[in-house]
N, C-alpha and C. Protein backbone atom coordinates (compact mmCIF):
# COMPACT_ATOMS: atom_id res chain seq x y z
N UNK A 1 122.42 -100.64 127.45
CA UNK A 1 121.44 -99.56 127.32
C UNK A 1 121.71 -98.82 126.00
N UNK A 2 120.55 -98.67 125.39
CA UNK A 2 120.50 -97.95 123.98
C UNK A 2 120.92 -96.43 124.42
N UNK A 3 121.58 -96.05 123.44
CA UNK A 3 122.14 -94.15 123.71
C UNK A 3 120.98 -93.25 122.83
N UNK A 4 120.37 -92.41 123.03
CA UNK A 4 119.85 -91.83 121.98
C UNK A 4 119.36 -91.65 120.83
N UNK A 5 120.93 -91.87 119.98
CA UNK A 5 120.97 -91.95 118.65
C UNK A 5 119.93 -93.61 118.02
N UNK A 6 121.02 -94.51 118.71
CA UNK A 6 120.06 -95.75 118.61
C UNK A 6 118.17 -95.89 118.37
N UNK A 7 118.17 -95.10 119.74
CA UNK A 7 116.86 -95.52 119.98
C UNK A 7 115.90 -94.67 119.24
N UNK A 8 116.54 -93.30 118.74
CA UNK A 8 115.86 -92.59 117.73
C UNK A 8 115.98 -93.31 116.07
N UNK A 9 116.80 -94.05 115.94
CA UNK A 9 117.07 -95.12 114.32
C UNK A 9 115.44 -95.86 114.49
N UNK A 10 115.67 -96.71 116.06
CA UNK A 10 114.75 -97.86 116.19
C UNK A 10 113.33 -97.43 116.16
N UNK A 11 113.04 -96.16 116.56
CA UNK A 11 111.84 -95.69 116.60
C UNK A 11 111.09 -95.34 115.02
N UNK A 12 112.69 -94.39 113.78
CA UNK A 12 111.99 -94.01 112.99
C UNK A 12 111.69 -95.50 112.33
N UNK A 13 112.44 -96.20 111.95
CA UNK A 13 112.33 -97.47 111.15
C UNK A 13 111.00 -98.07 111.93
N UNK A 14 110.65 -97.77 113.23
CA UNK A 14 109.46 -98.50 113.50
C UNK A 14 108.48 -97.77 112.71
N UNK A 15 108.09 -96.53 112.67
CA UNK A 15 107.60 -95.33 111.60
C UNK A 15 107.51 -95.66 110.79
N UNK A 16 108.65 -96.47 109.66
CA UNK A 16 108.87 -96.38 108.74
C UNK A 16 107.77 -97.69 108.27
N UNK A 17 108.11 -98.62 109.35
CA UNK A 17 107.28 -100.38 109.07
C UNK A 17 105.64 -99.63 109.06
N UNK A 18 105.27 -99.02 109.90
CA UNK A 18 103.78 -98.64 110.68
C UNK A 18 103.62 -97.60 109.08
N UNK A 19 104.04 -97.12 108.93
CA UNK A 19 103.41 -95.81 107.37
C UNK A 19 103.38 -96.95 106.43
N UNK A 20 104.08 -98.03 105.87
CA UNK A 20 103.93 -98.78 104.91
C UNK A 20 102.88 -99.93 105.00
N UNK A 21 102.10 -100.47 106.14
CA UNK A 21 101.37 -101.28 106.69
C UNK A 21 100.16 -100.40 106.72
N UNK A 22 99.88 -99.08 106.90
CA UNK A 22 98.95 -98.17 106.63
C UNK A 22 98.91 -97.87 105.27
N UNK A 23 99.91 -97.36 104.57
CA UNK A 23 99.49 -97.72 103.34
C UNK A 23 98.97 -98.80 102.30
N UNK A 24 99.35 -100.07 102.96
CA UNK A 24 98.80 -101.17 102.10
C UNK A 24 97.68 -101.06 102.56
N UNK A 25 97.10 -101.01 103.46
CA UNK A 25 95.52 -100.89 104.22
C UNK A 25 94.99 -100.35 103.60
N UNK A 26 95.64 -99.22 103.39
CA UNK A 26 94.68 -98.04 102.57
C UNK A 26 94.13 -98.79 100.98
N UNK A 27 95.59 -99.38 100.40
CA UNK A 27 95.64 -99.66 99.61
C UNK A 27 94.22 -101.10 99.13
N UNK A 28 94.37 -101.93 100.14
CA UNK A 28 93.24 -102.73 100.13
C UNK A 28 91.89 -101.98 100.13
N UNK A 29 91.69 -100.86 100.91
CA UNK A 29 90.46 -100.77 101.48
C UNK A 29 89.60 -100.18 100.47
N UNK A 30 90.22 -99.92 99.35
CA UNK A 30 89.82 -99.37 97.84
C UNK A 30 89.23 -100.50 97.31
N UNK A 31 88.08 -100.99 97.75
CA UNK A 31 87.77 -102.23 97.17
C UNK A 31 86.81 -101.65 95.37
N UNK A 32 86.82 -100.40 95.47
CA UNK A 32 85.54 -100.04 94.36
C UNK A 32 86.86 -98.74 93.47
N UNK A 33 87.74 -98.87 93.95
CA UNK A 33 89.29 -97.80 93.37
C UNK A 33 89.00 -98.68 91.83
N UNK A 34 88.82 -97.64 91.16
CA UNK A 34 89.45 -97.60 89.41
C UNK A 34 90.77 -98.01 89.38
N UNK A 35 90.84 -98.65 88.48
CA UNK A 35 92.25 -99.15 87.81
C UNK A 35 92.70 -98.34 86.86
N UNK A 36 93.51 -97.66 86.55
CA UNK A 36 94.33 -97.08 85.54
C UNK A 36 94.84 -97.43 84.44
N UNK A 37 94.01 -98.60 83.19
CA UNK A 37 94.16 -98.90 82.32
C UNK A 37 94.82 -98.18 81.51
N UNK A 38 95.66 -98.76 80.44
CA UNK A 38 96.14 -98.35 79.36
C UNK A 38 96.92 -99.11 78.71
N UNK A 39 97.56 -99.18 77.50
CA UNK A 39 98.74 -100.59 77.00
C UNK A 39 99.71 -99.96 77.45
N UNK A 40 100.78 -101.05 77.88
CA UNK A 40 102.09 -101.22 78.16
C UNK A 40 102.36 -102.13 77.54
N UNK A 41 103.60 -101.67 77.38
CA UNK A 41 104.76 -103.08 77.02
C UNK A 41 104.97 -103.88 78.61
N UNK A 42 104.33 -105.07 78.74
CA UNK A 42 104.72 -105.96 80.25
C UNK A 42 106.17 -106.60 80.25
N UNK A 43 106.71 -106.81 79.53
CA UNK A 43 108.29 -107.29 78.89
C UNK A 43 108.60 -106.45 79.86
N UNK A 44 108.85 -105.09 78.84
CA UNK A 44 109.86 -104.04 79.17
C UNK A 44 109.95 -103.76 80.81
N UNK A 45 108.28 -103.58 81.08
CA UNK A 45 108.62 -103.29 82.62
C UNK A 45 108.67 -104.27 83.58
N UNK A 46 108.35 -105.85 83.10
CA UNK A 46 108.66 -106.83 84.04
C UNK A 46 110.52 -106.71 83.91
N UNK A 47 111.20 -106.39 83.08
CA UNK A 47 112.53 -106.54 82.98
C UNK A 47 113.15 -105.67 83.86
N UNK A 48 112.58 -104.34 84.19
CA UNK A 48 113.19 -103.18 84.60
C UNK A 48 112.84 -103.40 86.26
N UNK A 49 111.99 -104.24 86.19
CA UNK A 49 111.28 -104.76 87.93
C UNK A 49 112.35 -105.77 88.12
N UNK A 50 112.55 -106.80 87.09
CA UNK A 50 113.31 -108.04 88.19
C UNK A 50 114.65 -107.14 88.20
N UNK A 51 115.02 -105.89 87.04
CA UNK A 51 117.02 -105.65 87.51
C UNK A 51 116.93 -104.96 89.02
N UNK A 52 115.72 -104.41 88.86
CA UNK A 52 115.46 -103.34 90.36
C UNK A 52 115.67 -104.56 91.39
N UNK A 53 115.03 -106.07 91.63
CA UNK A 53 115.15 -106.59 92.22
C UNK A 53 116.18 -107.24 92.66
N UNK A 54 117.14 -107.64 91.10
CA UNK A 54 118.37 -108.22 91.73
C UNK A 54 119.00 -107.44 92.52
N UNK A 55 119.44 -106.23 92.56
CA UNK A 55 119.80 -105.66 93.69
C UNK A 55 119.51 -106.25 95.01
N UNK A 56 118.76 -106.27 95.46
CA UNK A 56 117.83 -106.57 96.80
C UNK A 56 118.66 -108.27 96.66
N UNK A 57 118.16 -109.24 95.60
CA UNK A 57 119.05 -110.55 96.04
C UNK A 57 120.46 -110.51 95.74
N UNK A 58 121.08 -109.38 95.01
CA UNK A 58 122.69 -109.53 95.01
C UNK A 58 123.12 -109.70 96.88
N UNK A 59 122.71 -109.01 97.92
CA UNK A 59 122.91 -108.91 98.94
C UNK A 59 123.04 -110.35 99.50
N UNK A 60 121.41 -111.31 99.34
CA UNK A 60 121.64 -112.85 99.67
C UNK A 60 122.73 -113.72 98.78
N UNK A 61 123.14 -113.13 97.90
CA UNK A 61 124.06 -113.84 96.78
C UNK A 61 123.05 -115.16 96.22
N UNK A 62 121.43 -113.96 95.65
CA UNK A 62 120.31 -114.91 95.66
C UNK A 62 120.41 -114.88 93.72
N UNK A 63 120.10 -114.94 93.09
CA UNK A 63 120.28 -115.41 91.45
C UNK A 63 119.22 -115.14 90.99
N UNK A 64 118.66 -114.15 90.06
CA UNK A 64 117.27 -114.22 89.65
C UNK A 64 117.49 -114.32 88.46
N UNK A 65 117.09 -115.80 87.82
CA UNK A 65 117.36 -116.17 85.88
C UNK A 65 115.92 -115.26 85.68
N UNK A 66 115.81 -114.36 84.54
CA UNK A 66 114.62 -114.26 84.10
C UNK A 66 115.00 -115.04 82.39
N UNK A 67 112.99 -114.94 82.25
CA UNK A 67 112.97 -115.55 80.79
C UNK A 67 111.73 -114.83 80.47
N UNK A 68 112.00 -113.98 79.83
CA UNK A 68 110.54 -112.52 79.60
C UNK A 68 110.53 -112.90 78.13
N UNK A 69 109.66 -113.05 77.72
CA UNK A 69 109.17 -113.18 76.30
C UNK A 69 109.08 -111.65 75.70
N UNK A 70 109.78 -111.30 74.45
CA UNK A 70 109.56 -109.68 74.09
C UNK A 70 108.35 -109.41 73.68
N UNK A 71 108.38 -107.86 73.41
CA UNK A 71 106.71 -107.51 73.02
C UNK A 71 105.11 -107.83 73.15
N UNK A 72 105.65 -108.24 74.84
CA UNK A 72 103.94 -108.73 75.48
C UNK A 72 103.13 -107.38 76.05
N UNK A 73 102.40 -106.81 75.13
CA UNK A 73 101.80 -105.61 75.24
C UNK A 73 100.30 -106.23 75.91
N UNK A 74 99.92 -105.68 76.88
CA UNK A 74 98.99 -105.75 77.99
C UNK A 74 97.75 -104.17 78.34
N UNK A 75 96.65 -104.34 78.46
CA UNK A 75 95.97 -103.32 78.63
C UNK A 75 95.74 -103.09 80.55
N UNK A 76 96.38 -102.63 80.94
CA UNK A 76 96.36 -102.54 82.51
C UNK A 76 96.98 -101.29 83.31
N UNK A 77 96.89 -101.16 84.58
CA UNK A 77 97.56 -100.63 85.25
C UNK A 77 98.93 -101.02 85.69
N UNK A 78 99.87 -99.48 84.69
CA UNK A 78 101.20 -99.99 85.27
C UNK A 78 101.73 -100.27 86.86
N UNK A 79 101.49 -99.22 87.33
CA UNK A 79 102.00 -98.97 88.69
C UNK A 79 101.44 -100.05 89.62
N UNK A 80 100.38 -100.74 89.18
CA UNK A 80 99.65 -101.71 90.48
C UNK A 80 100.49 -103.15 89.80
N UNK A 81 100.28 -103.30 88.35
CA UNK A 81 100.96 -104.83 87.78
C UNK A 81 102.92 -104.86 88.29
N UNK A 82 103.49 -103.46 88.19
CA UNK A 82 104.81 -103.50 89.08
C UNK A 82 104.95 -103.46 90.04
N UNK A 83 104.07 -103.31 90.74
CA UNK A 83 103.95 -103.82 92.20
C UNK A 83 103.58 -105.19 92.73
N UNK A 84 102.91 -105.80 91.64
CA UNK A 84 102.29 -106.87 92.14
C UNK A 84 103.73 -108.22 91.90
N UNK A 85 104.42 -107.76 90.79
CA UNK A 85 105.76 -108.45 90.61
C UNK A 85 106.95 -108.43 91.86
N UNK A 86 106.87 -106.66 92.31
CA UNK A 86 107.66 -106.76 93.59
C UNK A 86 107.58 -107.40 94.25
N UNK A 87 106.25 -107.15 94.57
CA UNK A 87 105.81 -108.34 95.99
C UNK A 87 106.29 -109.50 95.98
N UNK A 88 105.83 -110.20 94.48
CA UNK A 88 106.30 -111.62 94.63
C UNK A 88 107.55 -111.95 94.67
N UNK A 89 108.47 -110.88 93.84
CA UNK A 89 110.17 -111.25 94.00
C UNK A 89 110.45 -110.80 95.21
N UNK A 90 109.78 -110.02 96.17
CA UNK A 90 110.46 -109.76 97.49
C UNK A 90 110.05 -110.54 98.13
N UNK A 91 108.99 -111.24 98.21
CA UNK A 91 108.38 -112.69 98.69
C UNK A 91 108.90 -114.02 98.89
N UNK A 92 109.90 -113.62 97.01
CA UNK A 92 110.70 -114.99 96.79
C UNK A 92 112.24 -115.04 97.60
N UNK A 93 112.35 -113.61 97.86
CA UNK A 93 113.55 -113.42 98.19
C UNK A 93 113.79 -113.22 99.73
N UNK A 94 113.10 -112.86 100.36
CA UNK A 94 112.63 -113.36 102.00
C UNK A 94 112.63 -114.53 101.94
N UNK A 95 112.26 -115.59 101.91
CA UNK A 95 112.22 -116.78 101.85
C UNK A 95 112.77 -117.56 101.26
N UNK A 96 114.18 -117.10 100.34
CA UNK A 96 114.76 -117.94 99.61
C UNK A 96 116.06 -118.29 100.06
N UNK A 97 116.98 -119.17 100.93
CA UNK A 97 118.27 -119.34 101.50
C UNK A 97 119.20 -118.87 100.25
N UNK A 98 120.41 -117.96 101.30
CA UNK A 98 121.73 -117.25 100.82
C UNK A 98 121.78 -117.99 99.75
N UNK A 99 122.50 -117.97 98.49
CA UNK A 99 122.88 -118.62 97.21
C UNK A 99 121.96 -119.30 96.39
N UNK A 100 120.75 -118.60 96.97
CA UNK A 100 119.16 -119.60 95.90
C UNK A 100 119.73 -118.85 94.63
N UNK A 101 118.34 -119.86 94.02
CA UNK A 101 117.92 -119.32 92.89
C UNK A 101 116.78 -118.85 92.44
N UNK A 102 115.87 -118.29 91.80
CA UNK A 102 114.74 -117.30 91.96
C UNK A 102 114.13 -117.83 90.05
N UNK A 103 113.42 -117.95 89.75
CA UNK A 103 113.08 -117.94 88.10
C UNK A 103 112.07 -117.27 87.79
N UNK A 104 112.02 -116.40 86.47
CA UNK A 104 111.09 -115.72 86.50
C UNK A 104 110.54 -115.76 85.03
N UNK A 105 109.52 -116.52 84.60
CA UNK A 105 109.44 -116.37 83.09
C UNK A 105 107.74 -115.83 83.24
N UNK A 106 108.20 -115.01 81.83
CA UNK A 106 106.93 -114.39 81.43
C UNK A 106 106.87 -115.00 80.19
N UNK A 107 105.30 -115.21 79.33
CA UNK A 107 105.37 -115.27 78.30
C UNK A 107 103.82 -115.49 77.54
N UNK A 108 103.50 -115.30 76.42
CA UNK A 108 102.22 -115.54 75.73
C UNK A 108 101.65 -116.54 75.48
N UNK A 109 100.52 -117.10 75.82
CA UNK A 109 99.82 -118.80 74.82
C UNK A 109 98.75 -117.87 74.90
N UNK A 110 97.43 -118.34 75.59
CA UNK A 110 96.52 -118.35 75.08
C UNK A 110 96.24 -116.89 76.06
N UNK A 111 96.64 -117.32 77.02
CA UNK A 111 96.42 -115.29 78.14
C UNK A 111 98.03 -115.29 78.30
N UNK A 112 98.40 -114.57 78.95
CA UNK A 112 99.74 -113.86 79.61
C UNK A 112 100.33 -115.10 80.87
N UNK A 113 101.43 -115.35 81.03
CA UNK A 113 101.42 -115.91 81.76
C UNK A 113 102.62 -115.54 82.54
N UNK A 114 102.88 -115.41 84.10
CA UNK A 114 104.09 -115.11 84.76
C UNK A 114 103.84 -116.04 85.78
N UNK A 115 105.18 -116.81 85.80
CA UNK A 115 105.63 -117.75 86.82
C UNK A 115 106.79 -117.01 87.48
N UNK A 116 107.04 -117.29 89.15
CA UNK A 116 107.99 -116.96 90.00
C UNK A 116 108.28 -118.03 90.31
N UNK A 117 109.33 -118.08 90.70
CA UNK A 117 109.37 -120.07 91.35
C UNK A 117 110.89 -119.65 92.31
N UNK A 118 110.89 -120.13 93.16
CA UNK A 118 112.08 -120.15 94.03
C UNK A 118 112.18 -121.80 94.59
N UNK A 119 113.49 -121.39 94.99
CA UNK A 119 113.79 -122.85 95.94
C UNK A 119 114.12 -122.75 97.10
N UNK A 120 113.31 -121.80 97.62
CA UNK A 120 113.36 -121.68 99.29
C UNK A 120 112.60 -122.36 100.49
N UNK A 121 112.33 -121.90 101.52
CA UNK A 121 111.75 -123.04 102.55
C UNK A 121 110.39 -123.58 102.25
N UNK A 122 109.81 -122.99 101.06
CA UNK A 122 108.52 -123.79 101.11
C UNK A 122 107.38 -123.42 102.25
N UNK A 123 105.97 -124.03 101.75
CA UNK A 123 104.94 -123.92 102.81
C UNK A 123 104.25 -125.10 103.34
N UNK A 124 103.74 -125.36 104.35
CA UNK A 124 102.60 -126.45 104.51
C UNK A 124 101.61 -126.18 104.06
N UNK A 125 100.69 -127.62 103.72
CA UNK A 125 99.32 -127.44 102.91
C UNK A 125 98.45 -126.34 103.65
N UNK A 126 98.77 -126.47 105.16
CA UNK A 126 98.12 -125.48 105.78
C UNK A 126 98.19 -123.78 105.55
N UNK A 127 99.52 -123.21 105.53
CA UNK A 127 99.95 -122.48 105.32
C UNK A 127 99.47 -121.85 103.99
N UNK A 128 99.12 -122.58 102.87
CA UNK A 128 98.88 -122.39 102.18
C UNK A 128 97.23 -121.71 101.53
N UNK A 129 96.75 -122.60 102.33
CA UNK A 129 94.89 -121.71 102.74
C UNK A 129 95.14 -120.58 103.16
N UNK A 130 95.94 -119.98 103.73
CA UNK A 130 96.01 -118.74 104.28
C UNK A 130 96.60 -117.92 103.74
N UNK A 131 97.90 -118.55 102.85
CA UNK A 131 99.07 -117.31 102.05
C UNK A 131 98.55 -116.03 101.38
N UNK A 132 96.79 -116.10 100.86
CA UNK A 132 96.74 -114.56 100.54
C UNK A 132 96.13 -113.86 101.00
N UNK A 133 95.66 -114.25 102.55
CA UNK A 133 94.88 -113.67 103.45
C UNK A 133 95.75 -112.48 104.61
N UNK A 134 94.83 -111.13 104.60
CA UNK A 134 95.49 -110.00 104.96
C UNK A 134 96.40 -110.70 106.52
N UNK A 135 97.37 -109.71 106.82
CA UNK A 135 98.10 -109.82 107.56
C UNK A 135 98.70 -111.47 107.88
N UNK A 136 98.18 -112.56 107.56
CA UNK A 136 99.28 -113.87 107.68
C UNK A 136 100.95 -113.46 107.39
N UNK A 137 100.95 -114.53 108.37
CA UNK A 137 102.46 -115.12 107.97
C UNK A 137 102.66 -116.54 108.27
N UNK A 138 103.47 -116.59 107.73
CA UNK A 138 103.60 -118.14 108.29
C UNK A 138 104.25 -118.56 109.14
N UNK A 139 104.00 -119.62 109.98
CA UNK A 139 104.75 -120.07 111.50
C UNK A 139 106.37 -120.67 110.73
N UNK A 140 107.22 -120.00 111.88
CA UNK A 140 108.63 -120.57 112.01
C UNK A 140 109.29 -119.45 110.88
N UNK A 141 108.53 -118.30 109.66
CA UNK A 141 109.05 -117.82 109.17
C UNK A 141 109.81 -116.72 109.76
N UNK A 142 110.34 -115.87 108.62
CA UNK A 142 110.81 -114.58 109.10
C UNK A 142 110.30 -114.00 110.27
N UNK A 143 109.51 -113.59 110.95
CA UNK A 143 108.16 -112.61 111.64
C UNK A 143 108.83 -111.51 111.71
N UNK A 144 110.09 -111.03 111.72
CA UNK A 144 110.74 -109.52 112.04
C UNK A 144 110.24 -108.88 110.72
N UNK A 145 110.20 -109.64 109.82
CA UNK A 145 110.24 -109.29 108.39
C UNK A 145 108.77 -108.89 107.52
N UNK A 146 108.12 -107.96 107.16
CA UNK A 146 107.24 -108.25 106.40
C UNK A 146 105.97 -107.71 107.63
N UNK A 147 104.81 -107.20 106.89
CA UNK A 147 103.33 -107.02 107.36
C UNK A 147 102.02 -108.21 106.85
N UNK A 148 102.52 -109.05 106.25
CA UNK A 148 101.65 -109.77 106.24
C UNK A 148 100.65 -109.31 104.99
N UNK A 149 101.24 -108.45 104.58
CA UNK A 149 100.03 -107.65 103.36
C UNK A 149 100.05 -107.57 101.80
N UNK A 150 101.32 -108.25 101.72
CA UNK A 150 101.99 -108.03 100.49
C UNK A 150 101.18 -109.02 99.47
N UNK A 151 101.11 -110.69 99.78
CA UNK A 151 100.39 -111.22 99.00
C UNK A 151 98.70 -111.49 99.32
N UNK A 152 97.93 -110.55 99.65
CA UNK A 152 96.56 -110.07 99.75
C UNK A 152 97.01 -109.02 98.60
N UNK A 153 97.85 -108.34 98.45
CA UNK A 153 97.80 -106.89 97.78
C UNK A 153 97.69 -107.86 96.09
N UNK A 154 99.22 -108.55 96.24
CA UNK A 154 99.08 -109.38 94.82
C UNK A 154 97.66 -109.99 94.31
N UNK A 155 97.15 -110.50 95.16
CA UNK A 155 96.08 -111.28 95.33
C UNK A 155 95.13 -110.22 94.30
N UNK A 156 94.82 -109.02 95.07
CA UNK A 156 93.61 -107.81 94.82
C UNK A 156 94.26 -107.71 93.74
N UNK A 157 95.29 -107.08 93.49
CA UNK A 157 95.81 -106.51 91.89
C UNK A 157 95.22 -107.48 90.88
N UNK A 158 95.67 -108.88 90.87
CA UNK A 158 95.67 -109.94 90.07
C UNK A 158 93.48 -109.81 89.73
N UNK A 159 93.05 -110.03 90.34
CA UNK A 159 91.29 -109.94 90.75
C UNK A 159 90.73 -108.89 89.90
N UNK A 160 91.58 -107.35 89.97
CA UNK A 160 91.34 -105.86 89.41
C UNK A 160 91.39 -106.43 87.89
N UNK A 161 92.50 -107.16 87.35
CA UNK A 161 93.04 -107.27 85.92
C UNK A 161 92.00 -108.57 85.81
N UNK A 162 90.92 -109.03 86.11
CA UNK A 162 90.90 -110.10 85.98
C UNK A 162 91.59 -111.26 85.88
N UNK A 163 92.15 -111.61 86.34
CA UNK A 163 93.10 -112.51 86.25
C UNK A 163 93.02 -113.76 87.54
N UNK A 164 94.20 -114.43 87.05
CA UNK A 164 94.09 -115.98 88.35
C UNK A 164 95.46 -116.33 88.58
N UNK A 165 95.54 -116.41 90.38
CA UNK A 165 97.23 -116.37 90.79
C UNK A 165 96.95 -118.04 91.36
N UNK A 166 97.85 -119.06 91.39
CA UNK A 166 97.85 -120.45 91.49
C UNK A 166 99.48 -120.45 92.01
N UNK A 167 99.29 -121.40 93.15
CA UNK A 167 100.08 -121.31 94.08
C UNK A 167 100.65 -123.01 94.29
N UNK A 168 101.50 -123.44 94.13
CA UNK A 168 101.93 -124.82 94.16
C UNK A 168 103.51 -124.19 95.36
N UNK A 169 103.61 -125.52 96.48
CA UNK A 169 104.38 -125.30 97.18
C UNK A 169 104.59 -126.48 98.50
N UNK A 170 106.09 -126.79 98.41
CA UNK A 170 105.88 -127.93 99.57
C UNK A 170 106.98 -127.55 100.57
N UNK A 171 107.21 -128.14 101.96
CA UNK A 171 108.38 -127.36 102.99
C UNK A 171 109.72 -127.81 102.23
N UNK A 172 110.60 -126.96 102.40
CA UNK A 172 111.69 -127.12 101.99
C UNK A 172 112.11 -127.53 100.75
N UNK A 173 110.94 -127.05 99.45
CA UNK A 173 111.11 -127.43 98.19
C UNK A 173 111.11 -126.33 97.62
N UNK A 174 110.71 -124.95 98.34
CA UNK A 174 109.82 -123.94 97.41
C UNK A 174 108.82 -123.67 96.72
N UNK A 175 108.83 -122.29 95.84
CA UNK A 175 107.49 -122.21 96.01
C UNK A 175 107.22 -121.87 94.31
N UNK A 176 106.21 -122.05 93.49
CA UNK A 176 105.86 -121.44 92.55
C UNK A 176 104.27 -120.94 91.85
N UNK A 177 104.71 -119.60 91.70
CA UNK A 177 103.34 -118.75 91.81
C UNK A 177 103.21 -119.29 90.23
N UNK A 178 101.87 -119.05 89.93
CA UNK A 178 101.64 -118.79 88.70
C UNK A 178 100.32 -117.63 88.30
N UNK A 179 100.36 -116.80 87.40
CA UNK A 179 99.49 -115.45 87.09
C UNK A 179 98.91 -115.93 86.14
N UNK A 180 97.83 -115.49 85.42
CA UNK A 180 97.32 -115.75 84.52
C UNK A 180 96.64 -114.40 83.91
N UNK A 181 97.07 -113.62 83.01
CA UNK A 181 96.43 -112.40 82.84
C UNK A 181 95.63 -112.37 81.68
């Protein structure tokens, strides 16, 4: 039997899942929400996103190589394009077994380009029709883990900037996103 203390932890953290699952809602439901254009340096703050992240995989003893190309100045919204990176490194990192490895290159040709790539459990072709549709998850994954909202959110951000997210992925090979800005 849970004592008190317990069951008051289990309740706020349930709080805590339920306010962040309402906020992405919210966050979707802005289908006509302005974007907050302006130039950034995307380097600088994709760099300051993946150190924020290794934290989060130092815990799996997960490895994130980045390869950021310098001085890729971008006309966009900061706060939605660093979010849309979280997602995917917390994406990669849910799903990536203890001692992975995670890759993350950014860089310039003809548009912007950011690849994530992990070597974690991978998806089925099936799984894959669905990966940016609100609330999915995928069968046999995490399910304690995650609202199902994170890559719909990437999805919308990527759509706002005009842009195109491409998804290659097989079971137990991993997975690699690709952006196109």
């Amino acid at each position: 039997m849970e004592d008190g203390h317990e069951e008051v932890e289990r309740i706020h953290e349930h709080a805590i899942k339920m306010g962040r699952i309402i906020n992405q809602m919210l966050l979707l439901s802005r289908t006509h929400h302005k974007i907050e254009k302006e130039e950034i340096n995307l380097s600088l703050l994709f760099l300051s996103e993946v150190e924020q992240m290794r934290e989060i995989a130092d815990k799996k003893e997960i490895v994130i190589n980045s390869d950021i190309e310098e001085g890729i100045l971008y006309y966009g919204d900061e706060v939605m394009l660093m979010r849309m990176l979280m997602n995917l490194l917390d994406n990669a990192i849910k799903y990536q077994e203890e001692k992975g490895v995670i890759n993350v290159r950014l860089y310039k040709d003809k548009e912007i380009v950011l690849i994530v790539e992990d070597q974690g459990i991978g998806m089925s072709d099936e799984e894959k029709q669905h990966f940016f549709d609100r609330f999915y998850r995928g069968k046999g994954r995490y399910l304690s883990e995650g609202s199902g909202m994170g890559m719909a959110i990437v999805k919308w951000i990527i759509e706002k900037h005009q842009g195109s997210i491409e998804v290659e992925s097989s079971l137990g090979k991993g997975t690699k996103i690709t952006v196109k800005l």
